[in-house]
Protein backbone atom coordinates (compact mmCIF):
# COMPACT_ATOMS: atom_id res chain seq x y z
CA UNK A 1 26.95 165.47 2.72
CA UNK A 2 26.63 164.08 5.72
CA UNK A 3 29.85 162.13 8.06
CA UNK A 4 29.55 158.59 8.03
CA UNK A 5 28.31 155.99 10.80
CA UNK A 6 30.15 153.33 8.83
CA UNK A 7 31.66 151.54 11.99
CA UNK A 8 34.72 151.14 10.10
CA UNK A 9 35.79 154.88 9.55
CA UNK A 10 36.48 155.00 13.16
CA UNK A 11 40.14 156.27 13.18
CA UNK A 12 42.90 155.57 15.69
CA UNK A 13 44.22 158.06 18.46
CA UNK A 14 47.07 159.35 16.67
CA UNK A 15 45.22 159.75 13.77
CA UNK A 16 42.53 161.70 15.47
CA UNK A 17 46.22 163.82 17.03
CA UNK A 18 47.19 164.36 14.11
CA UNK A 19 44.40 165.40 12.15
CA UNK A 20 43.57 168.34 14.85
CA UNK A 21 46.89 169.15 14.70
CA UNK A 22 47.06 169.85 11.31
CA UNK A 23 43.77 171.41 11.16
CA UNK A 24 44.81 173.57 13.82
CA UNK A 25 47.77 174.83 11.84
CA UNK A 26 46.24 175.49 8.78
CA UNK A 27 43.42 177.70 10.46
CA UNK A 28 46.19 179.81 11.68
CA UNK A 29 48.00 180.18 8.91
CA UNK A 30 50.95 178.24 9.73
CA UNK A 31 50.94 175.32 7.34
CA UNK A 32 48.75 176.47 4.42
CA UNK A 33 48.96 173.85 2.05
CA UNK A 34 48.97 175.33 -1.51
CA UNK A 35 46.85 173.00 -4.20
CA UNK A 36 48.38 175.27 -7.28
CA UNK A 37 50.14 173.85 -10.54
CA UNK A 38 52.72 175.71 -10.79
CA UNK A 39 53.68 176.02 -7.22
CA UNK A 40 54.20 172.17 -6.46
CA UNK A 41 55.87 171.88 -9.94
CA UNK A 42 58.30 175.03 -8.95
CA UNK A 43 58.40 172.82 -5.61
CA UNK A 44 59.37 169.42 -7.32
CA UNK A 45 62.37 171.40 -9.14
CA UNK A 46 63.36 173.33 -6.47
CA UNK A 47 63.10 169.70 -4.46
CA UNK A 48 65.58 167.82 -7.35
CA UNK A 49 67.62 169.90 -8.63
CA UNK A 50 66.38 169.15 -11.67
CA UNK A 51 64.07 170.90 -14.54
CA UNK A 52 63.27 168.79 -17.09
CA UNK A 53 60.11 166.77 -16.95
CA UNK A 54 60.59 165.91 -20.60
CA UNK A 55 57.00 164.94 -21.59
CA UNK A 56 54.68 167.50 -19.90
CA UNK A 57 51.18 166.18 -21.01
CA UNK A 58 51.03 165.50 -17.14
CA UNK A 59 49.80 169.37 -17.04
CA UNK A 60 46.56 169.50 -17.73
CA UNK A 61 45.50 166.58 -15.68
CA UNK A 62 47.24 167.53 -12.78
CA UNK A 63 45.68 170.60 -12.99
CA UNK A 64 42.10 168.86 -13.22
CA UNK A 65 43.19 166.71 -10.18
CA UNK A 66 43.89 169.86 -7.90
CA UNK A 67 40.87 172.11 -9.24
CA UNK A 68 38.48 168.84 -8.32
CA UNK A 69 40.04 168.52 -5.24
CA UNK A 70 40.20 171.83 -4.14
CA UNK A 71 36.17 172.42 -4.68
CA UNK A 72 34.85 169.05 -4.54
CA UNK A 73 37.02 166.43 -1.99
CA UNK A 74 36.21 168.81 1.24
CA UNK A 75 40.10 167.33 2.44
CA UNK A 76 40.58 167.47 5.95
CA UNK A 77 44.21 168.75 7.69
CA UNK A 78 45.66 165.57 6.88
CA UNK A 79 44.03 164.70 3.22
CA UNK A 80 45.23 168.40 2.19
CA UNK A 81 49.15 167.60 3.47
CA UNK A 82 48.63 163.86 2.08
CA UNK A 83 47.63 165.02 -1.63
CA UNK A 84 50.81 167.65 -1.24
CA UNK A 85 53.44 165.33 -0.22
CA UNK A 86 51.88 162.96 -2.81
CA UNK A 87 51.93 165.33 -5.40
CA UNK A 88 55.57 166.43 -5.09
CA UNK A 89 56.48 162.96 -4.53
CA UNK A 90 54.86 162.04 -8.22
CA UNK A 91 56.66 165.35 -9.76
CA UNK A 92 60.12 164.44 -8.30
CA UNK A 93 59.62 160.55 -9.50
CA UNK A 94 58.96 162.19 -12.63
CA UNK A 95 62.12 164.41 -12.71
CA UNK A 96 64.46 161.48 -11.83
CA UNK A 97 63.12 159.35 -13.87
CA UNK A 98 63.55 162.06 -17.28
CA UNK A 99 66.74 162.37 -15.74
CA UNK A 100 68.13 158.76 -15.55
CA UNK A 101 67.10 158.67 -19.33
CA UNK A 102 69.31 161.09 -20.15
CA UNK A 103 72.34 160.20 -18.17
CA UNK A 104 71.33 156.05 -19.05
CA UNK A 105 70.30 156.61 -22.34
CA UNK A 106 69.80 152.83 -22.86
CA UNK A 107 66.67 152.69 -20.89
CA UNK A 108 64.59 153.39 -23.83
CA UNK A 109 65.71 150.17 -25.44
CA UNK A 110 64.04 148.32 -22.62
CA UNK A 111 61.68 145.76 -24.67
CA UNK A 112 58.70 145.12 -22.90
CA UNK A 113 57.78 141.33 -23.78
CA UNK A 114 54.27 140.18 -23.56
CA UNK A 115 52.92 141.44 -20.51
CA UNK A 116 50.20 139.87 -18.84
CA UNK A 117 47.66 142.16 -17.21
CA UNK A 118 45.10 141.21 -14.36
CA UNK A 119 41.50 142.88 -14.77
CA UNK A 120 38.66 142.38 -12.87
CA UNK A 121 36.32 144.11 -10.97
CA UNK A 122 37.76 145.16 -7.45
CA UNK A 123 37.89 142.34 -5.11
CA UNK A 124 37.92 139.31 -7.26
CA UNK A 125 40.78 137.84 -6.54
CA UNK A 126 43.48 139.80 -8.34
CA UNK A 127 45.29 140.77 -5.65
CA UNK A 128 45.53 136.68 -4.60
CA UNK A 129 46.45 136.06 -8.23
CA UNK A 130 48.89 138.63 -8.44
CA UNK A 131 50.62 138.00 -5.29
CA UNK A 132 50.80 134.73 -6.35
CA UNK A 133 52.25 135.13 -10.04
CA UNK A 134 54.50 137.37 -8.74
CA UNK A 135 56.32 134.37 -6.52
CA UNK A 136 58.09 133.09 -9.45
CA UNK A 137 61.13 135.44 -9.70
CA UNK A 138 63.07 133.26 -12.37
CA UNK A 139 59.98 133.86 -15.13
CA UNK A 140 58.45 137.42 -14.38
CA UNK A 141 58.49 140.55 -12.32
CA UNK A 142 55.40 142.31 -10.52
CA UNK A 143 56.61 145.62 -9.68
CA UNK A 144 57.17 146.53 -5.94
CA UNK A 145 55.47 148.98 -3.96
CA UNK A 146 59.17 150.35 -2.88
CA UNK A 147 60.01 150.26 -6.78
CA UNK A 148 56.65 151.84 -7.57
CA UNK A 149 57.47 154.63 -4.44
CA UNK A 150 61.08 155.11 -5.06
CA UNK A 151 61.70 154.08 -8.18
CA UNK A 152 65.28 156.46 -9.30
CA UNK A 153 67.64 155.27 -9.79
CA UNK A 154 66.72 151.87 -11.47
CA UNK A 155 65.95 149.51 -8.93
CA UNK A 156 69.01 147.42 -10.25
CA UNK A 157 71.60 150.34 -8.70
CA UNK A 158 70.28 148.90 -5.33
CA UNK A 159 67.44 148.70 -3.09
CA UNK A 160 67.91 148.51 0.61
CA UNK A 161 67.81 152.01 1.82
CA UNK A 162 64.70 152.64 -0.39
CA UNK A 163 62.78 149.70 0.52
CA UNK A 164 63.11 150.73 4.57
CA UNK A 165 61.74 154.62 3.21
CA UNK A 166 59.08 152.56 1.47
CA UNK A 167 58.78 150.30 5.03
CA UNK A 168 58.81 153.38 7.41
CA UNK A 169 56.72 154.95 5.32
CA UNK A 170 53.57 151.63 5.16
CA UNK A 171 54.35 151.78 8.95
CA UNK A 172 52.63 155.41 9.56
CA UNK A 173 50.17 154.63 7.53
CA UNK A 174 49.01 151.50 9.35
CA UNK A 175 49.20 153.34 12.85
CA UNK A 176 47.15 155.98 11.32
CA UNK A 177 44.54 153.96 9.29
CA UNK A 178 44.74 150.50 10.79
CA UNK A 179 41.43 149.46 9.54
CA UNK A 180 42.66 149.83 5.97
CA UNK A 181 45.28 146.77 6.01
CA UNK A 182 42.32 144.77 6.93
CA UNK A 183 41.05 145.36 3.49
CA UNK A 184 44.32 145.76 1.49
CA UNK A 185 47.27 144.83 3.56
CA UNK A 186 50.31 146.30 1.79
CA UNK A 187 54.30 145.48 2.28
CA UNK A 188 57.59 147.45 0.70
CA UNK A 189 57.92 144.03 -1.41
CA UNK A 190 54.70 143.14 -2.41
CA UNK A 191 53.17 143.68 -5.37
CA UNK A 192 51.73 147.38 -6.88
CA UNK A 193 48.85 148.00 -8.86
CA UNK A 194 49.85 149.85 -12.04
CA UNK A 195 47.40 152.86 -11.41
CA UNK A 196 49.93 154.28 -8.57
CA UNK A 197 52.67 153.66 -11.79
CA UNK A 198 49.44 155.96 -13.63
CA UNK A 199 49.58 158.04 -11.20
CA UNK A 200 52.78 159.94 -12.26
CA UNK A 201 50.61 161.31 -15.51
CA UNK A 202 47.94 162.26 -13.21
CA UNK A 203 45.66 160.11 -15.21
CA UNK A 204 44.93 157.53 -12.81
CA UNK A 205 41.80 156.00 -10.49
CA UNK A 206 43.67 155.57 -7.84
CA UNK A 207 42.80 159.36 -7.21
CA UNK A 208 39.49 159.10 -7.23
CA UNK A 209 39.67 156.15 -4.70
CA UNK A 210 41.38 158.68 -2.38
CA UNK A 211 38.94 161.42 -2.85
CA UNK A 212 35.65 162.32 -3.78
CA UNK A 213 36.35 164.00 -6.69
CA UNK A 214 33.11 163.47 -9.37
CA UNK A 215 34.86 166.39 -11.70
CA UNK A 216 37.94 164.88 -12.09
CA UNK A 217 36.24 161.35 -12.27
CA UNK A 218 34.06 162.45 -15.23
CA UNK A 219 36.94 164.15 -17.31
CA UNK A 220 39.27 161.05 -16.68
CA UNK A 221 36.48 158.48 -18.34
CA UNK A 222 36.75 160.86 -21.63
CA UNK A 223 40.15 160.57 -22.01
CA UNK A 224 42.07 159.17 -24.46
CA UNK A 225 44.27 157.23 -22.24
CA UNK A 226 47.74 157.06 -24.43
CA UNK A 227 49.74 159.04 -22.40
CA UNK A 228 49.31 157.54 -19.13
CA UNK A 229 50.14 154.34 -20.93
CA UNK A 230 53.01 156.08 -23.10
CA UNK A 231 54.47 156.72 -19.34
CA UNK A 232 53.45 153.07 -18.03
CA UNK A 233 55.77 152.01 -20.69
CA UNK A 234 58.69 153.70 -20.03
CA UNK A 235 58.18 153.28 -15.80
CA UNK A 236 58.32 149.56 -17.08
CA UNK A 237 61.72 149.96 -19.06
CA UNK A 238 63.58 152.44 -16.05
CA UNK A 239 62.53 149.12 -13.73
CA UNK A 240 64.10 146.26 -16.25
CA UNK A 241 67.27 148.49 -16.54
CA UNK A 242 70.47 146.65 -15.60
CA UNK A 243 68.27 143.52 -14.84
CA UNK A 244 67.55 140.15 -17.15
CA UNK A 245 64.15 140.87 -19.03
CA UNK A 246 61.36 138.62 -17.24
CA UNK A 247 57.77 138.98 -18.44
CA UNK A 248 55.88 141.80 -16.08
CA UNK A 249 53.17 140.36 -14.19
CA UNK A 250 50.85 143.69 -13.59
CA UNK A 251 47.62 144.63 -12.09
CA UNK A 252 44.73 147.28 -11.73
CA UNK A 253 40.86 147.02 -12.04
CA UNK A 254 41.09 150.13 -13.58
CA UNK A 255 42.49 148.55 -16.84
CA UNK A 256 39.41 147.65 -18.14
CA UNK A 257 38.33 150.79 -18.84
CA UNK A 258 41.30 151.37 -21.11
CA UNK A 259 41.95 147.99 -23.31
CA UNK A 260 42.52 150.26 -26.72
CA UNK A 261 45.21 152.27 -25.14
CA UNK A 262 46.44 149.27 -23.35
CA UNK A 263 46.95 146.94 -26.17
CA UNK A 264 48.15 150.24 -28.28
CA UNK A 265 50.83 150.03 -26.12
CA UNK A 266 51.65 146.63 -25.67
CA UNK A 267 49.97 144.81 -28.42
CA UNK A 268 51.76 141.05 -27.33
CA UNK A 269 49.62 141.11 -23.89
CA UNK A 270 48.02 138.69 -22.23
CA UNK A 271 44.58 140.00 -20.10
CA UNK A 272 43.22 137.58 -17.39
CA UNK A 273 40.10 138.48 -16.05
CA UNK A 274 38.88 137.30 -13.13
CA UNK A 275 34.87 136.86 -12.30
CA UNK A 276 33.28 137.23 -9.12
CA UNK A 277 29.31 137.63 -8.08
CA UNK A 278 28.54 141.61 -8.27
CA UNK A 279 26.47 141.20 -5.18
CA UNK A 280 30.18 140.23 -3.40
CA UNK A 281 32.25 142.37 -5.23
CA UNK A 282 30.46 146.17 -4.99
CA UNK A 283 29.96 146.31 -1.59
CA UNK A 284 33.40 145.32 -1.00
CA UNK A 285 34.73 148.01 -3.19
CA UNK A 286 32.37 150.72 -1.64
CA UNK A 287 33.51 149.53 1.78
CA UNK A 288 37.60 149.60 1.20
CA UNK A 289 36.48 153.26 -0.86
CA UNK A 290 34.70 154.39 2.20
CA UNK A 291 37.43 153.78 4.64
CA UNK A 292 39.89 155.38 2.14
CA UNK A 293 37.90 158.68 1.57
CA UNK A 294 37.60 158.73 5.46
CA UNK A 295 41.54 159.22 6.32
CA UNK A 296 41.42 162.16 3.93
CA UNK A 297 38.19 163.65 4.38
CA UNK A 298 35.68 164.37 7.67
CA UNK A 299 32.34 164.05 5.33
CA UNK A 300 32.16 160.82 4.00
CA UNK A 301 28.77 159.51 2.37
CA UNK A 302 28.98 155.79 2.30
CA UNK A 303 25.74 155.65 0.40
CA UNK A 304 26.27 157.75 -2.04
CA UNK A 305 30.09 155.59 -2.49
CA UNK A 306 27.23 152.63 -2.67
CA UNK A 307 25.82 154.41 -5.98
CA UNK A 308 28.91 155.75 -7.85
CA UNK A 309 30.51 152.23 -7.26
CA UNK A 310 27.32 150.49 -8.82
CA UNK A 311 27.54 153.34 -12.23
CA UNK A 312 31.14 153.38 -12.24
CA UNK A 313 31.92 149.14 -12.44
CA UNK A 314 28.48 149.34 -14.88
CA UNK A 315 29.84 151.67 -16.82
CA UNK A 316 33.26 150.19 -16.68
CA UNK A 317 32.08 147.06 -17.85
CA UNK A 318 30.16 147.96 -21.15
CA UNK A 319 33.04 150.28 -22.03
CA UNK A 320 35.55 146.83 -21.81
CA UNK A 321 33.18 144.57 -23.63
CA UNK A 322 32.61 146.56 -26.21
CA UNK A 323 36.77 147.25 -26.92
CA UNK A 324 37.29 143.57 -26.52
CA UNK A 325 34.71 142.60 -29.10
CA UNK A 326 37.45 144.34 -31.18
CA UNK A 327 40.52 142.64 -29.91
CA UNK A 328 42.02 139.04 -30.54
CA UNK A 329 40.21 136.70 -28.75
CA UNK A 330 43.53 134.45 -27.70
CA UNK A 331 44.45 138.14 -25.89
CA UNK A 332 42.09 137.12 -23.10
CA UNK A 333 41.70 134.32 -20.20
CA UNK A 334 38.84 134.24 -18.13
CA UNK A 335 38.81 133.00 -14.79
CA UNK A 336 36.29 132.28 -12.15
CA UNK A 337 37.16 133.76 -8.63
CA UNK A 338 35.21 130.42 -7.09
CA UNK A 339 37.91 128.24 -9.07
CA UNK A 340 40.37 130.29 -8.32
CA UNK A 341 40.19 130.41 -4.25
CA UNK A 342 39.32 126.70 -4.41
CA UNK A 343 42.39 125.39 -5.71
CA UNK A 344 44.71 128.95 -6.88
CA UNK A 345 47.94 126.53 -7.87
CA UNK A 346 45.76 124.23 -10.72
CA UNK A 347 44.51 127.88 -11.60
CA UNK A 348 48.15 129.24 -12.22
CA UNK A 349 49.04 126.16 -14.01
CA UNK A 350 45.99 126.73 -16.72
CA UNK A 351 47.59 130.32 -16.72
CA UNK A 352 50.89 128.89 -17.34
CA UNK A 353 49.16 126.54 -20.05
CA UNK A 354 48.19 129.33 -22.20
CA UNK A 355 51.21 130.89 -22.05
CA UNK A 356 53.44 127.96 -23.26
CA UNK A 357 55.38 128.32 -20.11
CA UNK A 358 56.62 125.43 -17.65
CA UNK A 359 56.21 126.18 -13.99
CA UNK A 360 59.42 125.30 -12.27
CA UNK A 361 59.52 123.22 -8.63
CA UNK A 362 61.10 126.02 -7.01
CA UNK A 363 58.29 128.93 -8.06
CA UNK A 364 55.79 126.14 -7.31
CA UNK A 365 57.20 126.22 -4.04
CA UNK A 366 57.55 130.19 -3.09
CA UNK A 367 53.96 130.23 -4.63
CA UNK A 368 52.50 127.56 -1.96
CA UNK A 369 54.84 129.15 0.82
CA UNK A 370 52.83 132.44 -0.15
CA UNK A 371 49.71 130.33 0.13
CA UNK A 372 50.39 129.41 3.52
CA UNK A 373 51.49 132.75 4.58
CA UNK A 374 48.77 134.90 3.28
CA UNK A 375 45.59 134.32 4.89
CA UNK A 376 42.89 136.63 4.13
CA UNK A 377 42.03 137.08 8.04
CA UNK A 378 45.50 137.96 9.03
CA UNK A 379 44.98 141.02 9.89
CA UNK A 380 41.54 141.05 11.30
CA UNK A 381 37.53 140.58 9.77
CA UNK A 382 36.63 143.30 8.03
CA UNK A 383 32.34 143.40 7.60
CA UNK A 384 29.93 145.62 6.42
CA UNK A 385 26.59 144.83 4.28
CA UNK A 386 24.96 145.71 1.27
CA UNK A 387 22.62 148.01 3.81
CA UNK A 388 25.97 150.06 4.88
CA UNK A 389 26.16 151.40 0.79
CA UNK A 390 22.65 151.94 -0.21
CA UNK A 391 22.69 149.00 -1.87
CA UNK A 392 19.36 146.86 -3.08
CA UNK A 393 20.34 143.78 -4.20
CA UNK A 394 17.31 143.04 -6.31
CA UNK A 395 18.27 146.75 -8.00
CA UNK A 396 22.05 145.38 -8.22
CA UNK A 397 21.51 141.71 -9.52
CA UNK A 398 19.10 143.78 -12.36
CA UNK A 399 22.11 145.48 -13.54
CA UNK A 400 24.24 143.02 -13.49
CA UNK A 401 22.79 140.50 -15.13
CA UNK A 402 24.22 140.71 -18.51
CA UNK A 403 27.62 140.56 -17.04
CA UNK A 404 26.26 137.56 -14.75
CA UNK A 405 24.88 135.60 -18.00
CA UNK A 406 27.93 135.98 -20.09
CA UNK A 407 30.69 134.47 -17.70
CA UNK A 408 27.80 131.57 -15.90
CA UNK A 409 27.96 133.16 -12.77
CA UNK A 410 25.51 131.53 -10.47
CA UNK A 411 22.67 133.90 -9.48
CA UNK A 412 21.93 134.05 -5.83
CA UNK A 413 19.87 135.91 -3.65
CA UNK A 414 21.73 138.74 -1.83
CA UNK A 415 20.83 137.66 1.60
CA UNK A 416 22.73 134.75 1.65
CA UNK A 417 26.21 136.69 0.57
CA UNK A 418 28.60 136.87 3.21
CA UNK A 419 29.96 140.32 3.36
CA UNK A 420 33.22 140.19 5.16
CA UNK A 421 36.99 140.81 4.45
């Protein structure tokens, strides 16, 4: 494995301070960082106060997680005290929330009404879309990244202290990895996928985005994914406690790898999909996976990212088409990431079509305000090309051809995509 030449791993001074810091520590001994089950559970209680994790299925994959990472992610100084912190963070999350259960027993009454879930493939829009649905605070709820972070007590016993933790804590990570936010730009208030909500049963890809972790990766793909949805649901409730019920606007790629477990769980949903070129999207999701393995690992491959994006999104895709070929057909709205950047508000109102719902002047509003706020180069170009991953795009249009043919997408020649973000 070799370190990248990706121009975009380069890392900022006190990132670069930081990481030889750390480094330098752990060599002598003096902040060992220890990647053991028991030990960051024992941690997490000693942390809360508190014992009781109540479900405990977490177990096994967090023990997959750390054995993977521990052999496999080659984690620098920083990526070995980021998956700690994270870790405990996820265990304590997990404590408080069994806790609030039992002292607000009335959280598992929560109904969860007819969710609607974004899929896609990774940069096709449903970041725009969700950031968009999520403007119209009368009708639904998109969970916040400070709610997601922070989330006991329910979010309705206040917010202000935890959303400047959740603030403080975006604002290190941009001075460390400032390239990232080019990518993904995040906020306390904005919207969070659910696979950091996953991420509290260990079950989640937002792990392997992190870290190069093909162990891990494989087990996760075999799993029957119940319990990480089992714990979606009740996240879900401990966030509508104490607040009207609005219909939960939700997000994550990773979703479509998981439609039996998902509609097990919540079998009123609503899944729009969006559709974007492969020859767009894959690079794009090697690139933003590239500079993410870089801030916790010095050996980053960006070809070999190229590749296990390509088998991954493949595989991802057969594996949804063949579960939805078993669902109800009204459960799913297809939408065309062209259409969608061309005019997003006629888009929302064929969303709000199919759901029999009225859009109001006032969400109509926030939602254009967003618009006009949210430019995709705010925070800098972010470009690459399909050379930086490996990628062939005769090799790539081949593969995804079936997926092209079913939803019209135009076929073009890979030369002529523009690869920047």
């Amino acid at each position: 494995m070799r370190r990248s030449n990706f121009s975009s791993v380069r890392r900022s001074l006190p990132f670069n301070a930081l990481g030889w810091t750390l480094n330098l520590l752990q060599k002598v001994g003096l902040m060992q960082q220890p990647l053991h089950t028991e030990t960051l559970i024992a941690a997490a209680r000693r942390q809360t106060g508190l014992d009781d994790f109540g479900d405990e299925t977490f177990r096994e994959p967090l023990s997959r997680l750390l054995t993977s990472c521990a052999t496999e992610a080659r984690l620098n100084g920083f990526g070995r005290c980021a998956l700690t912190q994270d870790v405990l963070q996820l265990l304590a999350n997990r404590l408080q929330i069994q806790h609030d259960r039992g002292k607000w027993p009335r959280i598992a009454d929560e109904a969860i009404i007819a969710p609607l879930f974004i899929v896609g493939l990774p940069r096709t829009g449903t970041t725009l879309l969700h950031g968009l649905l999520a403007q119209d605070l009368d009708a639904s709820h998109a969970p916040a990244t400070w709610e997601v972070m922070f989330p006991s007590p329910p979010p309705s016993f206040g917010e202000n202290k935890r959303i400047k933790r959740a603030e403080r804590r975006l604002a290190c990570f941009d001075l460390l990895a400032p390239e990232f936010r080019k990518i993904h730009p995040m906020s306390a208030r904005s919207p969070q996928e659910c696979i950091v909500i996953m991420s509290h049963s260990f079950m989640s890809d937002q792990f392997c985005a992190m870290y190069d972790i093909p162990s891990y990766q494989s087990w996760l793909l075999r799993q029957d994914m119940e319990p990480a949805y089992k714990f979606h649901r009740q996240f879900l409730q401990h966030l509508q406690y104490g607040r009207p019920a609005r219909r939960f606007v939700l997000k994550a790629p990773a979703h479509l790898l998981s439609m039996d477990a998902l509609f097990e769980t919540y079998p009123d949903a609503l899944v729009v999909q969006t559709h974007r070129e492969p020859l767009e999207v894959l690079p794009s999701a090697a690139s933003l996976t590239t500079v993410l393995r870089s801030i916790f690992s010095d050996s980053v491959d960006p070809a070999a990212i190229g590749h296990e994006m390509m088998k991954y999104w493949e595989d991802a895709l057969e594996k949804f088409f063949e579960a939805r070929m078993g669902l109800r057909s009204q459960a799913f709205f297809d939408i065309d990431y062209s259409d969608l950047v061309r005019d997003p508000m006629a888009m929302v109102r064929r969303i709000y079509s199919r759901l029999g719902s009225e859009l109001s002047s006032a969400a109509e509003l926030r939602m254009r305000t967003f618009l006009e706020s949210n430019s995709p180069a705010r925070h800098g170009r972010h470009s690459y090309s399909l050379a930086d991953f490996g990628m062939n795009p005769v090799n790539l249009s081949e593969r995804f051809s079936a997926y092209r043919t079913r939803f019209k997408l135009p076929d073009i020649n890979g030369e002529q995509v523009s690869l920047s973000k």
